[in-house]
C-alpha atoms as a PDB file:
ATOM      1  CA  UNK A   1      45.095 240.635  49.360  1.00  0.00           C
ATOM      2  CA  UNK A   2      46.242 243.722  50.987  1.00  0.00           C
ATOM      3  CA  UNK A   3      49.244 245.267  49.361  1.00  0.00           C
ATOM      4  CA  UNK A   4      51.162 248.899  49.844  1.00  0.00           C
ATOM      5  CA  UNK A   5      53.349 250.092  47.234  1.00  0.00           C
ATOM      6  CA  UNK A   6      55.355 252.595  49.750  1.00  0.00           C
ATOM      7  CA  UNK A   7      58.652 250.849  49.138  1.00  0.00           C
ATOM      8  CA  UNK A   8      58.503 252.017  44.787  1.00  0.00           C
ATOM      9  CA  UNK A   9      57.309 255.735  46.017  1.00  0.00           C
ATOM     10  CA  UNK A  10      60.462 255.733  47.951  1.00  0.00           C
ATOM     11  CA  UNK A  11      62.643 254.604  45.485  1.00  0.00           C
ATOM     12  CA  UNK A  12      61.090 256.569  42.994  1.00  0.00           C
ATOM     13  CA  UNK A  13      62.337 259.740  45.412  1.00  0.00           C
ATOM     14  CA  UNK A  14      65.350 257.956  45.920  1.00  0.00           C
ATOM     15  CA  UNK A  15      66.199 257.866  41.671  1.00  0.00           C
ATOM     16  CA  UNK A  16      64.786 261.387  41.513  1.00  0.00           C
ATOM     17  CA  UNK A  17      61.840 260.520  39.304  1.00  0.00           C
ATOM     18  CA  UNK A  18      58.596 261.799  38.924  1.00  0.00           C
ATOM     19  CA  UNK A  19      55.674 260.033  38.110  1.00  0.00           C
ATOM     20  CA  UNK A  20      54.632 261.840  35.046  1.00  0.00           C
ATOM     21  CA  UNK A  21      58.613 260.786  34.025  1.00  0.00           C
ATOM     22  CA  UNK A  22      57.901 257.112  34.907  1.00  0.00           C
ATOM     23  CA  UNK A  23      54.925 257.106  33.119  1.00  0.00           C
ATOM     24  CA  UNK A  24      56.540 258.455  29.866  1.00  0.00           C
ATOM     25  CA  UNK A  25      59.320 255.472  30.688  1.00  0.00           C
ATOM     26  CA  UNK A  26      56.813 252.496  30.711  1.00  0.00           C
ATOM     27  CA  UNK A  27      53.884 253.632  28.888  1.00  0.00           C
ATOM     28  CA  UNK A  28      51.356 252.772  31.974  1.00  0.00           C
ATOM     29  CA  UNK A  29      48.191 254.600  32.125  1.00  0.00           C
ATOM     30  CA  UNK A  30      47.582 257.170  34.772  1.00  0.00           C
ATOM     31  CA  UNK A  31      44.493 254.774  35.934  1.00  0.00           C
ATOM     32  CA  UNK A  32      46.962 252.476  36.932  1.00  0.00           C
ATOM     33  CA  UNK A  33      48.891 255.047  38.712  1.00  0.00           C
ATOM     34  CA  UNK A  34      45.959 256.160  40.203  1.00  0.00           C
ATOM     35  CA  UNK A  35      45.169 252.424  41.385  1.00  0.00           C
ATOM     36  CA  UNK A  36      49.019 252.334  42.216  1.00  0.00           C
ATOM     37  CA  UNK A  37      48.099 255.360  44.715  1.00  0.00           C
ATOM     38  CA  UNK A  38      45.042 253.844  46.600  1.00  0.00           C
ATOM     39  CA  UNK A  39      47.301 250.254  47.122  1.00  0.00           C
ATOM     40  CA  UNK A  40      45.356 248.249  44.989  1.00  0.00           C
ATOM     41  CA  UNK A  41      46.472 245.280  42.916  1.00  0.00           C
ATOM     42  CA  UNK A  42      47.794 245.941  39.664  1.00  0.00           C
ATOM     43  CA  UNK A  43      48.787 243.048  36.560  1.00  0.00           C
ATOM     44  CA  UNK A  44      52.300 241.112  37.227  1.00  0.00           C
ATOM     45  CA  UNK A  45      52.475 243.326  33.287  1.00  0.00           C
ATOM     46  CA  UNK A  46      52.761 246.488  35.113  1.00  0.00           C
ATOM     47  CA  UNK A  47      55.153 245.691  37.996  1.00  0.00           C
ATOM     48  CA  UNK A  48      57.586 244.119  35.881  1.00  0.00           C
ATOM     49  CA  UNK A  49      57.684 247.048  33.431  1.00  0.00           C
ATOM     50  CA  UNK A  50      58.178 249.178  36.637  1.00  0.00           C
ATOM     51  CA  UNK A  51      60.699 246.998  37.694  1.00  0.00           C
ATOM     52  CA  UNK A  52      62.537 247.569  34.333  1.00  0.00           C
ATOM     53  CA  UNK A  53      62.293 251.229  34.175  1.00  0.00           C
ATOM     54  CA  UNK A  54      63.419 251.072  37.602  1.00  0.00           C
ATOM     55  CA  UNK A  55      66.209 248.784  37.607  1.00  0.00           C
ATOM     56  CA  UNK A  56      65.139 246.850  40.741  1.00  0.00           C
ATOM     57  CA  UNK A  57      63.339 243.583  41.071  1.00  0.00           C
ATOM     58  CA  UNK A  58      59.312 243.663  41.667  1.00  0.00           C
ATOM     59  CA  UNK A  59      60.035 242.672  45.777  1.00  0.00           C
ATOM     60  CA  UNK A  60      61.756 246.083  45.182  1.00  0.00           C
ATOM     61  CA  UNK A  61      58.209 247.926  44.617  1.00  0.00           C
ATOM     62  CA  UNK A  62      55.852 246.002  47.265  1.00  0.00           C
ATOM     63  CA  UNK A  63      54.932 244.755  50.301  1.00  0.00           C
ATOM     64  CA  UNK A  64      52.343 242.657  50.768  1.00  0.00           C
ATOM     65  CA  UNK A  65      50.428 243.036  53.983  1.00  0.00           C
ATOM     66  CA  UNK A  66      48.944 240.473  56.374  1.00  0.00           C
ATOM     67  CA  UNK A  67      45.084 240.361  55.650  1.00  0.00           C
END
């Protein structure tokens, strides 16, 4: 399953946060940021903690794209 995580980058801009700042906020490893940056799939663990820190809902961080 393809996925693209361009919608949370933008609302990361959009809340003025940086990624070393939402790291700090949800304690994820910077592998999973990394895999986070190449679109891969990450646990349902790590979006909902980003989805906290964030104050959005997990449709809020993803799109998931036709195979």
């Amino acid at each position: 399953m393809r996925v693209s995580y361009e919608p949370m980058w933008r609302l990361l801009q959009d809340k003025g946060l940086t990624i070393p700042e939402l790291r700090r906020m949800t304690g994820i490893a910077a592998s999973t940021f990394t895999k986070i940056r190449r679109n891969e799939c990450v646990s349902l663990d790590v979006l909902a903690r980003l989805a906290k820190a964030l104050e959005c809902g997990i449709d809020d961080l993803l799109v998931i794209l036709d195979a």
